[in-house]
N, C-alpha and C. Protein backbone atom coordinates (compact mmCIF):
# COMPACT_ATOMS: atom_id res chain seq x y z
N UNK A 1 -4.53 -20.32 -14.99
CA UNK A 1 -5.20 -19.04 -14.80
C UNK A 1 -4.29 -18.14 -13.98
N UNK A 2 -3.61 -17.10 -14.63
CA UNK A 2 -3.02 -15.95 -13.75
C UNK A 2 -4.08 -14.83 -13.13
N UNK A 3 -4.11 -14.49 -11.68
CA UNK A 3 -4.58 -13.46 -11.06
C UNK A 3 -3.63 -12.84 -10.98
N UNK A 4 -4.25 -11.15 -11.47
CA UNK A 4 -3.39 -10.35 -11.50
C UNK A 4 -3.66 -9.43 -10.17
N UNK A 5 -2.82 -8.19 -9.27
CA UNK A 5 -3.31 -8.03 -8.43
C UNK A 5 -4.73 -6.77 -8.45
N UNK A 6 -4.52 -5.98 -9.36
CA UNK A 6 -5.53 -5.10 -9.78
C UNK A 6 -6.91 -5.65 -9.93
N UNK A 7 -6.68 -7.05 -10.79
CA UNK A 7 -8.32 -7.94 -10.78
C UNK A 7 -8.59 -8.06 -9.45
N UNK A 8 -7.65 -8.63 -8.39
CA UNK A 8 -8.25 -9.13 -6.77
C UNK A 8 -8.57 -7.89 -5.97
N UNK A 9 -8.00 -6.82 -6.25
CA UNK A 9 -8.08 -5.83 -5.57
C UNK A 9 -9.59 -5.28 -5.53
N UNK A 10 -9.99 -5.14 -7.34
CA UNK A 10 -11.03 -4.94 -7.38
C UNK A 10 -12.37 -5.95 -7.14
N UNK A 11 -11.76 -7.39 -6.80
CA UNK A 11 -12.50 -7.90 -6.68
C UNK A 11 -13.23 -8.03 -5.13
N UNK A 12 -12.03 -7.69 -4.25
CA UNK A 12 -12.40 -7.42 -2.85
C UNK A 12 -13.26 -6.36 -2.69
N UNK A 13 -13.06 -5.01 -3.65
CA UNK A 13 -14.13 -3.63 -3.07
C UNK A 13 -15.66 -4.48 -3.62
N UNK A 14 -15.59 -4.70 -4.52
CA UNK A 14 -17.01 -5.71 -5.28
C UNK A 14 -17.17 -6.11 -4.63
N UNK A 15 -16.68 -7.75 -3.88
CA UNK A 15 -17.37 -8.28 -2.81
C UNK A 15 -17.63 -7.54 -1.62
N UNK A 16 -16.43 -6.84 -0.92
CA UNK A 16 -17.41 -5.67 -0.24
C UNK A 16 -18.68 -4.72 0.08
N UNK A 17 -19.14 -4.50 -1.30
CA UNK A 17 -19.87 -3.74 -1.52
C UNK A 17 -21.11 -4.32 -1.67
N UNK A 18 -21.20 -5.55 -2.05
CA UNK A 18 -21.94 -6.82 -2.51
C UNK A 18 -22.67 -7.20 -0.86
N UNK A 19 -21.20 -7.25 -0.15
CA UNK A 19 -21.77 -8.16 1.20
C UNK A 19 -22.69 -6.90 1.94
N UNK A 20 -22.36 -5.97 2.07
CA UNK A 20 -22.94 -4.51 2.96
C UNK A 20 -24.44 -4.62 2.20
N UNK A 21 -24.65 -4.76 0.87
CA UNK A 21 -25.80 -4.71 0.46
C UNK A 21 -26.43 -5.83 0.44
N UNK A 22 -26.27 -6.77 0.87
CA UNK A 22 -27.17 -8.19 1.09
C UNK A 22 -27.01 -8.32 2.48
N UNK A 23 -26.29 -8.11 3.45
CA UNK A 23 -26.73 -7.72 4.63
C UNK A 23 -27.62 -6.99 4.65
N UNK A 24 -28.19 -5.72 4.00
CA UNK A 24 -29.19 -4.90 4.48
C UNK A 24 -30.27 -5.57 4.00
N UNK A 25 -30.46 -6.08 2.59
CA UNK A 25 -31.72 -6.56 2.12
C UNK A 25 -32.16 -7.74 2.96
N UNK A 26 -30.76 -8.58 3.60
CA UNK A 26 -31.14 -9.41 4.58
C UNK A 26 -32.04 -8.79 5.58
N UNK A 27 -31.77 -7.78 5.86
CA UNK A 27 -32.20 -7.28 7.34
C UNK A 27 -33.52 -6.85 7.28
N UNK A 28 -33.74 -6.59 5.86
CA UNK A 28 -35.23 -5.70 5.33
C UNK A 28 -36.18 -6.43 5.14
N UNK A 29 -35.54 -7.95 4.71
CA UNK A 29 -36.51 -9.28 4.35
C UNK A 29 -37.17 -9.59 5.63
N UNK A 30 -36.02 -10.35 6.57
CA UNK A 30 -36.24 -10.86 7.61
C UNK A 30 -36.70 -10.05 9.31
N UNK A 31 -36.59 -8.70 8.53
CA UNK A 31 -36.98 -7.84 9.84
C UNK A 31 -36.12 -8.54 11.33
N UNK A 32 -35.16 -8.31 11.02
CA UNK A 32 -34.23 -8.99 12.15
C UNK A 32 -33.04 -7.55 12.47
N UNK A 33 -32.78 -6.99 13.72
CA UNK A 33 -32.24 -6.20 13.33
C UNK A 33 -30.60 -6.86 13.54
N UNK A 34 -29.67 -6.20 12.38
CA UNK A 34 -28.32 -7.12 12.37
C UNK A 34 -27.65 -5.17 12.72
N UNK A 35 -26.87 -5.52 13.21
CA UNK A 35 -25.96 -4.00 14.03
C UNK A 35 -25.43 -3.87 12.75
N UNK A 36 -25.75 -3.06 11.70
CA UNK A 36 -25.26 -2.34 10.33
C UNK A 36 -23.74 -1.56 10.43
N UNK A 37 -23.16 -1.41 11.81
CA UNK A 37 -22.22 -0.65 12.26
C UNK A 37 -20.85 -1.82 11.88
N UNK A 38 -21.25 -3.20 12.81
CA UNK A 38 -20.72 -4.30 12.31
C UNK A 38 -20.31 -4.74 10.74
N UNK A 39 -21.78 -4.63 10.34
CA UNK A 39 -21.19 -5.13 8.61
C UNK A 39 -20.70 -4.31 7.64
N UNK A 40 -20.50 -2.81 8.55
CA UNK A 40 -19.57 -2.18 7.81
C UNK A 40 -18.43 -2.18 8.33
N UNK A 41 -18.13 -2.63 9.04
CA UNK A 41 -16.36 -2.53 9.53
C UNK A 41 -16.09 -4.38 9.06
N UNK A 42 -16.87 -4.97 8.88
CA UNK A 42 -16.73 -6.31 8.14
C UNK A 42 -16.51 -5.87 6.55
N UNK A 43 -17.33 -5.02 6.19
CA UNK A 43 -17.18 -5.03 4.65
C UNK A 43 -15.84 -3.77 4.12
N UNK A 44 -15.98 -3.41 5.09
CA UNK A 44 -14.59 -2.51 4.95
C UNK A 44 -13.01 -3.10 5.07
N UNK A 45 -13.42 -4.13 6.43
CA UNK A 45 -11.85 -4.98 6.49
C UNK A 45 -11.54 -6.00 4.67
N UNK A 46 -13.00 -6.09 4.35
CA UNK A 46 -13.04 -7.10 3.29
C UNK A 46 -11.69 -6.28 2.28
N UNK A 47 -12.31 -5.02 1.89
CA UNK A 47 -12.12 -4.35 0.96
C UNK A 47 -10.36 -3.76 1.46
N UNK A 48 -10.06 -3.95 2.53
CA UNK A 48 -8.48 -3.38 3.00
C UNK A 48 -7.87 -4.52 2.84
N UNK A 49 -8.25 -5.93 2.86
CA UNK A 49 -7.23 -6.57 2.92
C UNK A 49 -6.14 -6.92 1.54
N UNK A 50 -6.66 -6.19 0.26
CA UNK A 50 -5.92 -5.90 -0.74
C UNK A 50 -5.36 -4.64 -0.70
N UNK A 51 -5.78 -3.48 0.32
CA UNK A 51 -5.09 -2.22 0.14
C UNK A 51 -3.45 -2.24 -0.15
N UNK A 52 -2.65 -2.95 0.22
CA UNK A 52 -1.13 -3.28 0.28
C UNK A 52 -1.16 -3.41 -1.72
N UNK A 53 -2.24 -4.48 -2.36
CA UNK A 53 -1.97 -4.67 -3.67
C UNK A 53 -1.88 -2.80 -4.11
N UNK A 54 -2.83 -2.31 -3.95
CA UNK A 54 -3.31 -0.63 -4.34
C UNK A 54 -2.04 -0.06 -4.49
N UNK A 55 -1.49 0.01 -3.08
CA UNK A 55 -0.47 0.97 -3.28
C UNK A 55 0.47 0.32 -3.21
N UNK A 56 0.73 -0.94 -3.67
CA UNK A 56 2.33 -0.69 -4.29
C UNK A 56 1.96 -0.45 -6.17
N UNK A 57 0.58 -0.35 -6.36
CA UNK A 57 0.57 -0.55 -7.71
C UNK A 57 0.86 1.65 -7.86
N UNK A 58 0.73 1.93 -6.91
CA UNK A 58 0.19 3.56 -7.12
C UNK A 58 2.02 3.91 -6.84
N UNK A 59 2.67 3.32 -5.48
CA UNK A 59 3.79 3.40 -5.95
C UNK A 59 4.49 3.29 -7.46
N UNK A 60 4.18 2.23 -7.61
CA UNK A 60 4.89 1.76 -9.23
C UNK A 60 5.04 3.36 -10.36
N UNK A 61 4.01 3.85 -10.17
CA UNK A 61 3.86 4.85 -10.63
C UNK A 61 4.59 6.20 -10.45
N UNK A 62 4.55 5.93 -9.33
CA UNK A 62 5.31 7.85 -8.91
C UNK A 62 6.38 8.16 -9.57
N UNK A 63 6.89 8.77 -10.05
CA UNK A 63 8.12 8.78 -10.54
C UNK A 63 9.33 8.87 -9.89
N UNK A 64 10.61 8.35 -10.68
CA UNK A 64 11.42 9.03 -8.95
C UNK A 64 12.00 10.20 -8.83
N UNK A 65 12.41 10.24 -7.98
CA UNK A 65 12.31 11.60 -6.95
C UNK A 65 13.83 12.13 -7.60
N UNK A 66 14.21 13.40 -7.99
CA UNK A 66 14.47 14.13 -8.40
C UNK A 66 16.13 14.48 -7.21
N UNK A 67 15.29 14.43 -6.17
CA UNK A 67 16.19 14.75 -4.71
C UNK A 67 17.40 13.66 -4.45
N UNK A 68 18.25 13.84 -4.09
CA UNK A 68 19.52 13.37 -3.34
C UNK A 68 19.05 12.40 -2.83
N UNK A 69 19.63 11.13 -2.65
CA UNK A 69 19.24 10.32 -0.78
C UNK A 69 19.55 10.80 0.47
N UNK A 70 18.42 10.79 1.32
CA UNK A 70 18.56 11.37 2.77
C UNK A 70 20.10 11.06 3.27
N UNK A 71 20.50 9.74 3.10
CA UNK A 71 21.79 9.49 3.89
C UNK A 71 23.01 9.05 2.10
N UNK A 72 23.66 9.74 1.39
CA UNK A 72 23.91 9.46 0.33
C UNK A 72 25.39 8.20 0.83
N UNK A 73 25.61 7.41 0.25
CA UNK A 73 27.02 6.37 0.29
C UNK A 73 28.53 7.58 0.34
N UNK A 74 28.48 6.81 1.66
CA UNK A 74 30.02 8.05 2.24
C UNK A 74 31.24 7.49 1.08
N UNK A 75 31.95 8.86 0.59
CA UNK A 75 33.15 8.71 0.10
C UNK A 75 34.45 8.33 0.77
N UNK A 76 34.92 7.61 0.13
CA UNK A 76 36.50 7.01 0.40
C UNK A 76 37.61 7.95 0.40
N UNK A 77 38.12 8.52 1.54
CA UNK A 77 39.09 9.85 0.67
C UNK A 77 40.36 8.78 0.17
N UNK A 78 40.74 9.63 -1.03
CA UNK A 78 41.75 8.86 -1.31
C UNK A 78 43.04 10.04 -1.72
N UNK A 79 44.03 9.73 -0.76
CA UNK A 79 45.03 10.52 -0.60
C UNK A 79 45.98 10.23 -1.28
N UNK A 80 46.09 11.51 -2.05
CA UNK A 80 47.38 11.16 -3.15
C UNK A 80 48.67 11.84 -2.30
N UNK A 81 50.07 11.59 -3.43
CA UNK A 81 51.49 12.35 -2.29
C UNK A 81 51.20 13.51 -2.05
N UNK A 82 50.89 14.64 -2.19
CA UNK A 82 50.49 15.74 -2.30
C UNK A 82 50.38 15.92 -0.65
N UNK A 83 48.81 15.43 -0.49
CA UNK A 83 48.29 15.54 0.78
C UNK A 83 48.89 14.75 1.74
N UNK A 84 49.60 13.62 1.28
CA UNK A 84 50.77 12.84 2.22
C UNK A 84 51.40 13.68 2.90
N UNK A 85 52.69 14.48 1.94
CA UNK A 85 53.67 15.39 2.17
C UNK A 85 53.53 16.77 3.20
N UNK A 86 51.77 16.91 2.76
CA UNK A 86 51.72 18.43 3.58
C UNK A 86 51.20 17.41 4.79
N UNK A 87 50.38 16.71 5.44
CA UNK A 87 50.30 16.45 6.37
C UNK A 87 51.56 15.84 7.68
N UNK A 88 52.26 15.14 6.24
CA UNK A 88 53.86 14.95 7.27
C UNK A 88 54.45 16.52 7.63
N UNK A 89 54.55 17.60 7.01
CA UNK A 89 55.14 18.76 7.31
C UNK A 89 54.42 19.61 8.35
């Protein structure tokens, strides 16, 4: 069985979304109050810990960039007799 990362990715916001809502029905059944503030920063870490899959998949996409490199590979001067001669003179 191959997992691909787009299936896990989406499978984390699902279970995310899954757990936030059975926490509450938990809470509605059992009249217990559970800090809802909590099981959303629980169901949110759920759902980030594939964010890294997201965007390298959204990277993949961008196209590339059109622009120069910030620091481009320095040239070699290469001195022919010419520039020999006038620098000896």
């Amino acid at each position: 069985m191959e997992l691909k990362g787009k299936q896990l990715s989406l499978g984390a916001k699902l279970a995310s979304v899954f757990f936030v809502l059975l926490c509450f029905v938990v809470m509605l059944i059992i009249k217990t109050p559970i800090p809802m503030n909590d099981v959303i920063k629980v169901g949110t870490f759920i759902a980030l810990v594939f964010s890294p899959v997201d965007i390298s998949l959204w990277l993949e996409k961008l196209p590339s960039s059109p622009r120069p490199p910030l620091f481009p590979p320095s040239k070699i001067r290469e001195e022919n007799d010419e520039t020999r001669t006038e620098t000896k003179n």
